[in-house]
PDB file of N, CA and C in Angstrom:
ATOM      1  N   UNK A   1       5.085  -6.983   4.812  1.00  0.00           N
ATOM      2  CA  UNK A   1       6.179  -6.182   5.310  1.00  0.00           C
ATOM      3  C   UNK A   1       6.287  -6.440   6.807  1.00  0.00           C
ATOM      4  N   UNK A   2       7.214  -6.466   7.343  1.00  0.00           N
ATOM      5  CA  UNK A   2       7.558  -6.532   8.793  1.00  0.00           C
ATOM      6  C   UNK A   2       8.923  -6.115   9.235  1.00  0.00           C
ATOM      7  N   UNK A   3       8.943  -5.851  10.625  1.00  0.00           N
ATOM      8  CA  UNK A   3      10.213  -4.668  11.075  1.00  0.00           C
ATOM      9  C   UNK A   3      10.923  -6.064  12.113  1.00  0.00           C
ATOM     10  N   UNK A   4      12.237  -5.739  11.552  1.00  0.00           N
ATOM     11  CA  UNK A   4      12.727  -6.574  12.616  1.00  0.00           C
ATOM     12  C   UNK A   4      13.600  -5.789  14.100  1.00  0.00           C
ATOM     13  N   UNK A   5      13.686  -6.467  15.264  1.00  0.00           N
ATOM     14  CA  UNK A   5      14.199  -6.024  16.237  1.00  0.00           C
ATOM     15  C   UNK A   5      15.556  -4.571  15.630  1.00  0.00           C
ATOM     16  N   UNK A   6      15.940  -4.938  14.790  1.00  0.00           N
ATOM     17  CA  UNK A   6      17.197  -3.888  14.942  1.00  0.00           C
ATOM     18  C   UNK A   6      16.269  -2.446  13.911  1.00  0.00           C
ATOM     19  N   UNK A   7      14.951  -2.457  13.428  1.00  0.00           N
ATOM     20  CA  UNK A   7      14.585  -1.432  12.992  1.00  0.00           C
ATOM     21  C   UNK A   7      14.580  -1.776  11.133  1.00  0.00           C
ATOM     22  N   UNK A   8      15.251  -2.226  11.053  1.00  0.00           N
ATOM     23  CA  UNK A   8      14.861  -2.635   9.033  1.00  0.00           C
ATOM     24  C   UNK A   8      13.524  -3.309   9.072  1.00  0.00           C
ATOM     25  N   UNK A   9      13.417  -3.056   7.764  1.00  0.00           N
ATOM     26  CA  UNK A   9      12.165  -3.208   7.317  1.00  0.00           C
ATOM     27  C   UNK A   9      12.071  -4.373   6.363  1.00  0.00           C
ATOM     28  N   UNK A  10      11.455  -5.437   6.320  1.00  0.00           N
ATOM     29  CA  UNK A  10      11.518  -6.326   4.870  1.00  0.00           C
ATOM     30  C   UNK A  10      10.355  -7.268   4.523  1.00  0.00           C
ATOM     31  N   UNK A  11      10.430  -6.859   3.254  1.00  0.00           N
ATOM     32  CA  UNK A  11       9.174  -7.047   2.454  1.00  0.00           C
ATOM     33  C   UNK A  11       8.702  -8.341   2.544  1.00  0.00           C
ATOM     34  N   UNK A  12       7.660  -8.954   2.804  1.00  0.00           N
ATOM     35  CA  UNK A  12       7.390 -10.492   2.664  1.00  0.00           C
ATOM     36  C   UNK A  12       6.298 -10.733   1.719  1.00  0.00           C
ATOM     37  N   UNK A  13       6.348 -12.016   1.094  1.00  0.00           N
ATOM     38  CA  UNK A  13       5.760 -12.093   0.068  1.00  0.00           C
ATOM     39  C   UNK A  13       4.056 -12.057   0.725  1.00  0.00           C
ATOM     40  N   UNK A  14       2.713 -12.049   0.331  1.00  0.00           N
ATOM     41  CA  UNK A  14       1.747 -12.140   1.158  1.00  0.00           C
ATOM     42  C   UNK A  14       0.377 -12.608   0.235  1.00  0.00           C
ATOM     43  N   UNK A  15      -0.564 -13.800   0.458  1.00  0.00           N
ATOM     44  CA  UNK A  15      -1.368 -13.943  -0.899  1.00  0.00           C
ATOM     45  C   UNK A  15      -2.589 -13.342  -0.325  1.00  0.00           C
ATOM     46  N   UNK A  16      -3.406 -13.056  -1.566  1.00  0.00           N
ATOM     47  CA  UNK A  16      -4.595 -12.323  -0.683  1.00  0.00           C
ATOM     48  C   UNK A  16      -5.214 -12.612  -2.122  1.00  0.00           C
ATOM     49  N   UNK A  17      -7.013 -13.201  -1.083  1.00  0.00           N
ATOM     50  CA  UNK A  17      -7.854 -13.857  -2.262  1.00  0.00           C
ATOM     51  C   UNK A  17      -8.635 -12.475  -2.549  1.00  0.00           C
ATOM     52  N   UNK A  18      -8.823 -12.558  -3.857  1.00  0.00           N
ATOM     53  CA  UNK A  18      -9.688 -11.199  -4.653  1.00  0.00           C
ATOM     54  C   UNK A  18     -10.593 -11.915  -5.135  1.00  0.00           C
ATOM     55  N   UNK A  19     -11.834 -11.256  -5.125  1.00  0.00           N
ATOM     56  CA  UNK A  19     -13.510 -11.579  -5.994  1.00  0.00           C
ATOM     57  C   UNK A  19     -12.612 -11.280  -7.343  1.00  0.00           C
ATOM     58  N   UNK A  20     -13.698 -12.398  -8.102  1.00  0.00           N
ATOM     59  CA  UNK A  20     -13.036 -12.677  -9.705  1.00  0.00           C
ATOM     60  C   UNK A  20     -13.233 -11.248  -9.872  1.00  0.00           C
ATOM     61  N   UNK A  21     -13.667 -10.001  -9.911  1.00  0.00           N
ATOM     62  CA  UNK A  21     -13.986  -9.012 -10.645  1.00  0.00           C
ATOM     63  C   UNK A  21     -12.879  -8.182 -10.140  1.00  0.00           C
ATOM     64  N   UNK A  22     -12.247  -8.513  -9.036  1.00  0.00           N
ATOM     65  CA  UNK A  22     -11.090  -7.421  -8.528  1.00  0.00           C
ATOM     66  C   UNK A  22      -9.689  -7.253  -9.281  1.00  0.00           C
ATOM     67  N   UNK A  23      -8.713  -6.226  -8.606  1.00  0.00           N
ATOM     68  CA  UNK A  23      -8.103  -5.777  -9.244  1.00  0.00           C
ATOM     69  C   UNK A  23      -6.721  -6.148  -8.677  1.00  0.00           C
ATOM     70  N   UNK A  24      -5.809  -6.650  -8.482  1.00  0.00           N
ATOM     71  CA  UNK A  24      -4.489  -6.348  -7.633  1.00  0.00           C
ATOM     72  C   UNK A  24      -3.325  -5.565  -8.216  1.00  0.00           C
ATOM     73  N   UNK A  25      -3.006  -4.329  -7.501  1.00  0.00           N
ATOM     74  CA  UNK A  25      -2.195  -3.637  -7.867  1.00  0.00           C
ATOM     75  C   UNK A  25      -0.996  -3.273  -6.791  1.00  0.00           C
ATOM     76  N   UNK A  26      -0.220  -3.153  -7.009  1.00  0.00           N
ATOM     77  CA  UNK A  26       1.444  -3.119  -5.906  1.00  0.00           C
ATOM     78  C   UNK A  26       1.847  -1.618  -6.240  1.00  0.00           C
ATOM     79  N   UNK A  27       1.499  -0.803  -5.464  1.00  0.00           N
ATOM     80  CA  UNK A  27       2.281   0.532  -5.223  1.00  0.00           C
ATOM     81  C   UNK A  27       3.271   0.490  -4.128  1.00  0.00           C
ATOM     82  N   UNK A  28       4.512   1.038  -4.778  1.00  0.00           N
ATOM     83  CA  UNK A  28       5.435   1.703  -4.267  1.00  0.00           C
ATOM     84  C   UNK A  28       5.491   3.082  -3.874  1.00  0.00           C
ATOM     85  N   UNK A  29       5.374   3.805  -2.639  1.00  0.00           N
ATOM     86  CA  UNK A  29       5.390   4.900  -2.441  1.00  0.00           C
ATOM     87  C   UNK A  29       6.112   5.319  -0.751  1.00  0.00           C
ATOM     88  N   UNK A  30       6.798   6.482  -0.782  1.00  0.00           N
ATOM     89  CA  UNK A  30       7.527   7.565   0.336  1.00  0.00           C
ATOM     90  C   UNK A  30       6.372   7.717   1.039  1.00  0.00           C
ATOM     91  N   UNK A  31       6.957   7.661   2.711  1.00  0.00           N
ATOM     92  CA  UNK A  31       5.592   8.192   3.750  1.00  0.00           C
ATOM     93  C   UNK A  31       5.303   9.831   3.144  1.00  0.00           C
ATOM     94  N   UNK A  32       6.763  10.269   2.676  1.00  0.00           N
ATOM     95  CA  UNK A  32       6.453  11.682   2.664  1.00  0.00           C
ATOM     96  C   UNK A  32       5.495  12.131   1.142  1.00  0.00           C
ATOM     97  N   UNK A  33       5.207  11.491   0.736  1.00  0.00           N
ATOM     98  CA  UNK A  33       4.408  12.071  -0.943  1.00  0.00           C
ATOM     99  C   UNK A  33       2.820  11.971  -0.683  1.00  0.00           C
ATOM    100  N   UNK A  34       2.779  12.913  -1.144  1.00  0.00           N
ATOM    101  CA  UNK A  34       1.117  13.535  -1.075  1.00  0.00           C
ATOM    102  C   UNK A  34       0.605  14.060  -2.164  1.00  0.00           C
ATOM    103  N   UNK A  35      -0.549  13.988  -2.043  1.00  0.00           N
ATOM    104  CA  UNK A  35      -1.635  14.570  -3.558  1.00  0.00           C
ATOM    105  C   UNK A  35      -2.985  15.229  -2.872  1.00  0.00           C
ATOM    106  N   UNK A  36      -2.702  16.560  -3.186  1.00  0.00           N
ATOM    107  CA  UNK A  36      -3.553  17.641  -2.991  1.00  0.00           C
ATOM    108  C   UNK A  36      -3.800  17.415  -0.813  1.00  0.00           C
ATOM    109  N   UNK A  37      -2.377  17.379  -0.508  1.00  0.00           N
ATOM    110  CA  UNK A  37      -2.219  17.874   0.812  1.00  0.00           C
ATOM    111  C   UNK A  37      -2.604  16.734   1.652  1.00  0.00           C
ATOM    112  N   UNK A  38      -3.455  15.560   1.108  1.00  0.00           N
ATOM    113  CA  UNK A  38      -3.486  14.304   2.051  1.00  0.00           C
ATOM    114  C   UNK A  38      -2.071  13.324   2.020  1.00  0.00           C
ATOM    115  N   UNK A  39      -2.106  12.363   2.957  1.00  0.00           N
ATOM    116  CA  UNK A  39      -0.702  11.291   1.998  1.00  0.00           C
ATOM    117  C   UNK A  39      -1.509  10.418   0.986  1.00  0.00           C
ATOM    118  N   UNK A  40      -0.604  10.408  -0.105  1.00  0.00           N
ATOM    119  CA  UNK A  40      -0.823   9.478  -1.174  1.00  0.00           C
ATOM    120  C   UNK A  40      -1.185   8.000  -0.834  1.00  0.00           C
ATOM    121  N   UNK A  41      -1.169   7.386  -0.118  1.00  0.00           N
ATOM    122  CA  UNK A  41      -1.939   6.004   0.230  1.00  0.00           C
ATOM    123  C   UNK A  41      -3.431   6.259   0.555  1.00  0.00           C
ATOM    124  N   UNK A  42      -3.758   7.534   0.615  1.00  0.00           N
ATOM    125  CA  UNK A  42      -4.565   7.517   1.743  1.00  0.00           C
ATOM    126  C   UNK A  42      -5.760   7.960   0.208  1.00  0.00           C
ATOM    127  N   UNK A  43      -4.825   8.478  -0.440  1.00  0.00           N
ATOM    128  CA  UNK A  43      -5.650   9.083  -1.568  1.00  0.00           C
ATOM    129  C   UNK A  43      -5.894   8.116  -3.016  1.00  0.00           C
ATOM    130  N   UNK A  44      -4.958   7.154  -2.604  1.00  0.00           N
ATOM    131  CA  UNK A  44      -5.114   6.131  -3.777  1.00  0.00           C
ATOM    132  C   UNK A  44      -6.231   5.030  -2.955  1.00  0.00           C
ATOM    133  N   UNK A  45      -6.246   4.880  -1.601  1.00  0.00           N
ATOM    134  CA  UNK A  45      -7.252   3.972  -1.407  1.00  0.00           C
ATOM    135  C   UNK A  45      -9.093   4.177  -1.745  1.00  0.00           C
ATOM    136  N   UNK A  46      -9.146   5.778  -0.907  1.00  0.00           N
ATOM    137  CA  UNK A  46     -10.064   6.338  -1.558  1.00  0.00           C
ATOM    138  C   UNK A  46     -10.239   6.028  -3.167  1.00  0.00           C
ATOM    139  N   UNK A  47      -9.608   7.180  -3.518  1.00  0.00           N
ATOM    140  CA  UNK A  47     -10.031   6.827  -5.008  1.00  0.00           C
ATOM    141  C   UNK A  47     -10.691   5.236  -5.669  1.00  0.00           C
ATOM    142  N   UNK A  48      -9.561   3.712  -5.727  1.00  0.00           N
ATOM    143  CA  UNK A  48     -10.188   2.622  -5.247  1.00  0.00           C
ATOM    144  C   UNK A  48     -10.978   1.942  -4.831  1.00  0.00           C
ATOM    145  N   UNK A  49     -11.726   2.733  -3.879  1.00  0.00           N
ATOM    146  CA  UNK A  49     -13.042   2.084  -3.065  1.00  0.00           C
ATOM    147  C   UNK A  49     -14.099   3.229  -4.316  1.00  0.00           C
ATOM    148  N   UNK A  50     -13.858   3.742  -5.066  1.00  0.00           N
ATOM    149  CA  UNK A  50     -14.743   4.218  -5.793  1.00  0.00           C
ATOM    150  C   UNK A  50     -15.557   3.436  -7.023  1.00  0.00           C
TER     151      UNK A  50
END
């Protein structure tokens, strides 16, 4: 993702190497959505590193 001078936002494609045992998953989510009062990125990464 990257912001250009006038303020839009646009998605770029990006590769990223994973250990054979990993997982890659693409969430879509609002700055504003939350789960149990944290933001939701913050709570899906946690969870993840579990």
């Amino acid at each position: 993702m990257r912001r250009s001078l006038d303020g839009q936002i646009y998605l770029t494609e990006q590769s990223i190497k994973l250990p054979s045992e990993g997982k890659l998953i693409r969430v879509f989510i609002g700055k504003a959505d939350r789960w149990e009062g944290e933001p939701l990125y913050e709570a899906i990464v946690h969870l993840a590193k579990k």
